[in-house]
C-alpha atoms as a PDB file:
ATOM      1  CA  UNK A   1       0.000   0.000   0.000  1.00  0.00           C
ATOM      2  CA  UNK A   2       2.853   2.465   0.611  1.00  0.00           C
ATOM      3  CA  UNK A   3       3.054   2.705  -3.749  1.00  0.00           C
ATOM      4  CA  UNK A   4       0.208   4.394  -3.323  1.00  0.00           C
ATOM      5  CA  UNK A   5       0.798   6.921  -0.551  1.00  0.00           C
ATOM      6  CA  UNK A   6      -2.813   6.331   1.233  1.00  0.00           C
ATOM      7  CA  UNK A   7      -5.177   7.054  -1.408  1.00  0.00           C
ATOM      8  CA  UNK A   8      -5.593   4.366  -3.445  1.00  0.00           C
ATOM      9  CA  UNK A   9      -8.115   4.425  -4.956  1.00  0.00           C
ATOM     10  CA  UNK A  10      -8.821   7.958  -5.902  1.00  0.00           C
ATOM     11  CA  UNK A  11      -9.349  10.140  -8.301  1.00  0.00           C
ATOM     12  CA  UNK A  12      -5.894   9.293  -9.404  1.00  0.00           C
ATOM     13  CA  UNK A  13      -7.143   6.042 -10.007  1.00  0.00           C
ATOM     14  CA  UNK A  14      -6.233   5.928 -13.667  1.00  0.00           C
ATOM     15  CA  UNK A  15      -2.618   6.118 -13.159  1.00  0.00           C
ATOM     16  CA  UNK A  16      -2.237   2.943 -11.156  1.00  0.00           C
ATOM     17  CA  UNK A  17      -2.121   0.122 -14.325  1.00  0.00           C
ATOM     18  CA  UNK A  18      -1.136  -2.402 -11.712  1.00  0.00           C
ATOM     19  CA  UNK A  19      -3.423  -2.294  -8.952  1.00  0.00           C
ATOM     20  CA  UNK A  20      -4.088  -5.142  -7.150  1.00  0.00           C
ATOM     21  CA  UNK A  21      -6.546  -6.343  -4.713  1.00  0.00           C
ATOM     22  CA  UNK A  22      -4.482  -5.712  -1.826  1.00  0.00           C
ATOM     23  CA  UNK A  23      -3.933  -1.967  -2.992  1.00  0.00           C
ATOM     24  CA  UNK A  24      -7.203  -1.001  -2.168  1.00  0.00           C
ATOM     25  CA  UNK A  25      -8.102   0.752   1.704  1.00  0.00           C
ATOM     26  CA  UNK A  26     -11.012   2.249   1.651  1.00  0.00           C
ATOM     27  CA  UNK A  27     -13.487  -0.399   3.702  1.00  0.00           C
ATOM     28  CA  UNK A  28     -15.946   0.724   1.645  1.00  0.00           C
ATOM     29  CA  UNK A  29     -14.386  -0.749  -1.468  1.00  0.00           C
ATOM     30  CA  UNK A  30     -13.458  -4.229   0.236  1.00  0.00           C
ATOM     31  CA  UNK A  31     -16.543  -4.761   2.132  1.00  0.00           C
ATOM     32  CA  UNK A  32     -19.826  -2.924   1.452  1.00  0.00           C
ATOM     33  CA  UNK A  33     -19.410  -2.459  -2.248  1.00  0.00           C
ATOM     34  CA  UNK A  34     -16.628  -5.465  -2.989  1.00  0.00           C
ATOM     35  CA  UNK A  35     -17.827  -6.100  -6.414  1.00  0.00           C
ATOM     36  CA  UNK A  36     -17.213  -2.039  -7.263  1.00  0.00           C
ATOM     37  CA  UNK A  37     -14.069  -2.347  -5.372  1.00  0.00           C
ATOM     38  CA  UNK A  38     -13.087  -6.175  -7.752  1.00  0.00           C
ATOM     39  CA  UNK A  39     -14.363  -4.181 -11.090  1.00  0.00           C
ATOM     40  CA  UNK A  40     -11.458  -1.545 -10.067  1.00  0.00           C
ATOM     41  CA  UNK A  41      -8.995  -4.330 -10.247  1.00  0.00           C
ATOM     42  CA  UNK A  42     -10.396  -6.110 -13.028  1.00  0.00           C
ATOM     43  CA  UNK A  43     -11.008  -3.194 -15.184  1.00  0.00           C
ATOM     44  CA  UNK A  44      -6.832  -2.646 -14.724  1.00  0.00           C
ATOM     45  CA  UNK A  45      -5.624  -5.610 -16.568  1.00  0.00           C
ATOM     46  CA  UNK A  46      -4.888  -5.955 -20.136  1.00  0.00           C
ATOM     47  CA  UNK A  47      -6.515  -7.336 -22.484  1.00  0.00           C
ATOM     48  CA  UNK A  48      -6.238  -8.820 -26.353  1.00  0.00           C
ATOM     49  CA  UNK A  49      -8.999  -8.987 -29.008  1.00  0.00           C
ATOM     50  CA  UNK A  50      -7.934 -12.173 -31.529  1.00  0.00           C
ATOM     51  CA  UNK A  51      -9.219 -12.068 -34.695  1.00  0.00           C
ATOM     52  CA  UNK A  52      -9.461 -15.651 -36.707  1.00  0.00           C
ATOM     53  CA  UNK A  53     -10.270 -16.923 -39.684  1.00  0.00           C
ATOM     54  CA  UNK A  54     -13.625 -18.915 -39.131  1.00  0.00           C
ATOM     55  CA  UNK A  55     -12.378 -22.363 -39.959  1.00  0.00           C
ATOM     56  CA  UNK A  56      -9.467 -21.820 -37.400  1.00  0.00           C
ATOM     57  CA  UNK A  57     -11.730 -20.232 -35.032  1.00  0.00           C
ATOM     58  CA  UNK A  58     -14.356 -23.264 -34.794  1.00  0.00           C
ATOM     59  CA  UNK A  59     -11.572 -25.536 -35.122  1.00  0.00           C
ATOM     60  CA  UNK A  60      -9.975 -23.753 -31.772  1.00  0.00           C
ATOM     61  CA  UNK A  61     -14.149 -23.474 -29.877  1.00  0.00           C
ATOM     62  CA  UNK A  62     -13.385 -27.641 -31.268  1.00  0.00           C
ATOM     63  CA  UNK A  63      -9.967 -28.106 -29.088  1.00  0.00           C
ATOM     64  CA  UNK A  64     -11.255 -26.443 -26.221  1.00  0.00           C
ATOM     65  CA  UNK A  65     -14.224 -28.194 -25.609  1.00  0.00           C
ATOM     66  CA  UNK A  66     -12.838 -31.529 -25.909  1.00  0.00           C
ATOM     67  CA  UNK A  67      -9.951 -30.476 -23.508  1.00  0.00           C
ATOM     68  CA  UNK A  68     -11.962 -28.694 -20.908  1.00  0.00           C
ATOM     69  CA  UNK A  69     -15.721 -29.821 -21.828  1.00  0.00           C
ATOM     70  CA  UNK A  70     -17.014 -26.568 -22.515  1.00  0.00           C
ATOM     71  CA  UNK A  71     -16.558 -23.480 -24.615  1.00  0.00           C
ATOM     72  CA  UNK A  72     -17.048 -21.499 -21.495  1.00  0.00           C
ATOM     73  CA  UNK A  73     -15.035 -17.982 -21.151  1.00  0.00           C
ATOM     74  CA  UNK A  74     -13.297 -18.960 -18.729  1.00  0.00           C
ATOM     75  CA  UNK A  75     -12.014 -22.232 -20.594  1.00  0.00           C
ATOM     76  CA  UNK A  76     -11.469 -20.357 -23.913  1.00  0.00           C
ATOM     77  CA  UNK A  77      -9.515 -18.184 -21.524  1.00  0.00           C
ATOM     78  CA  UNK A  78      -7.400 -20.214 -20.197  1.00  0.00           C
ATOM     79  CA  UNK A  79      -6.560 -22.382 -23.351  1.00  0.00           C
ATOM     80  CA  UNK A  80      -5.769 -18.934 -25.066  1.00  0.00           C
ATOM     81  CA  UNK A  81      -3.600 -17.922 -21.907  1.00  0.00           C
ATOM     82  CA  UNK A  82      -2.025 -21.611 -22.307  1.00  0.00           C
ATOM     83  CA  UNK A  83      -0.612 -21.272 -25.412  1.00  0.00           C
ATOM     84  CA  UNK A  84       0.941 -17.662 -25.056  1.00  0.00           C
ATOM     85  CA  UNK A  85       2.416 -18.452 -21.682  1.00  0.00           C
ATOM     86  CA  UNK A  86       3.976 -21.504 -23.639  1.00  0.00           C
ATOM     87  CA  UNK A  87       5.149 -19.137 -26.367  1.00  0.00           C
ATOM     88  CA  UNK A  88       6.350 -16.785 -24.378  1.00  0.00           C
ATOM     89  CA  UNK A  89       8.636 -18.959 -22.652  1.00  0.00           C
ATOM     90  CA  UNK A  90      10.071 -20.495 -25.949  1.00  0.00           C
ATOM     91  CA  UNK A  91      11.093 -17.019 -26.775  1.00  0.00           C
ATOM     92  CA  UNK A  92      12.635 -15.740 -23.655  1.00  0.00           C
ATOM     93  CA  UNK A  93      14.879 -18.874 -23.467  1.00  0.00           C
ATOM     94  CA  UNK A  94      16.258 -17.892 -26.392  1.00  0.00           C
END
């Protein structure tokens, strides 16, 4: 909490990309309105938009339901988050 000198969040929300659960004070935030204080958090990460071609794309919906039973969001998710984690480590061991 000391990143955010006591006044997190605030109107100076925007210019905390990585704040984090534990960042927040206010009681408010973590107890009577937790969901407002989660969305803060959530709406902070990043995010990617993939565009496919449709046979790939059904092909992928394909994979991830036979691997996880479902093409839930949360299992397209993590499939997705899967394979770049993988990738990403092939190309910082290079």
């Amino acid at each position: 909490m000391a990143k955010y000198k006591g006044y997190a969040p605030g109107s100076e929300f925007i210019a905390y990309p990585t704040l984090e659960r534990e960042d927040i004070e206010y009681d408010f935030f973590r107890k009577e309105s937790a969901s407002l204080g989660e969305s803060l958090v959530e709406n902070k990460r990043g995010r990617i938009v993939i565009r496919w071609e449709f046979e790939f794309y059904k092909n992928f919906l394909k994979a991830v339901e036979k691997v996880y039973g479902d093409i839930g969001a949360n299992n397209v998710e993590t499939a997705v988050r899967a394979a770049a984690e993988e990738w990403v480590k092939k190309v910082s061991d290079k």
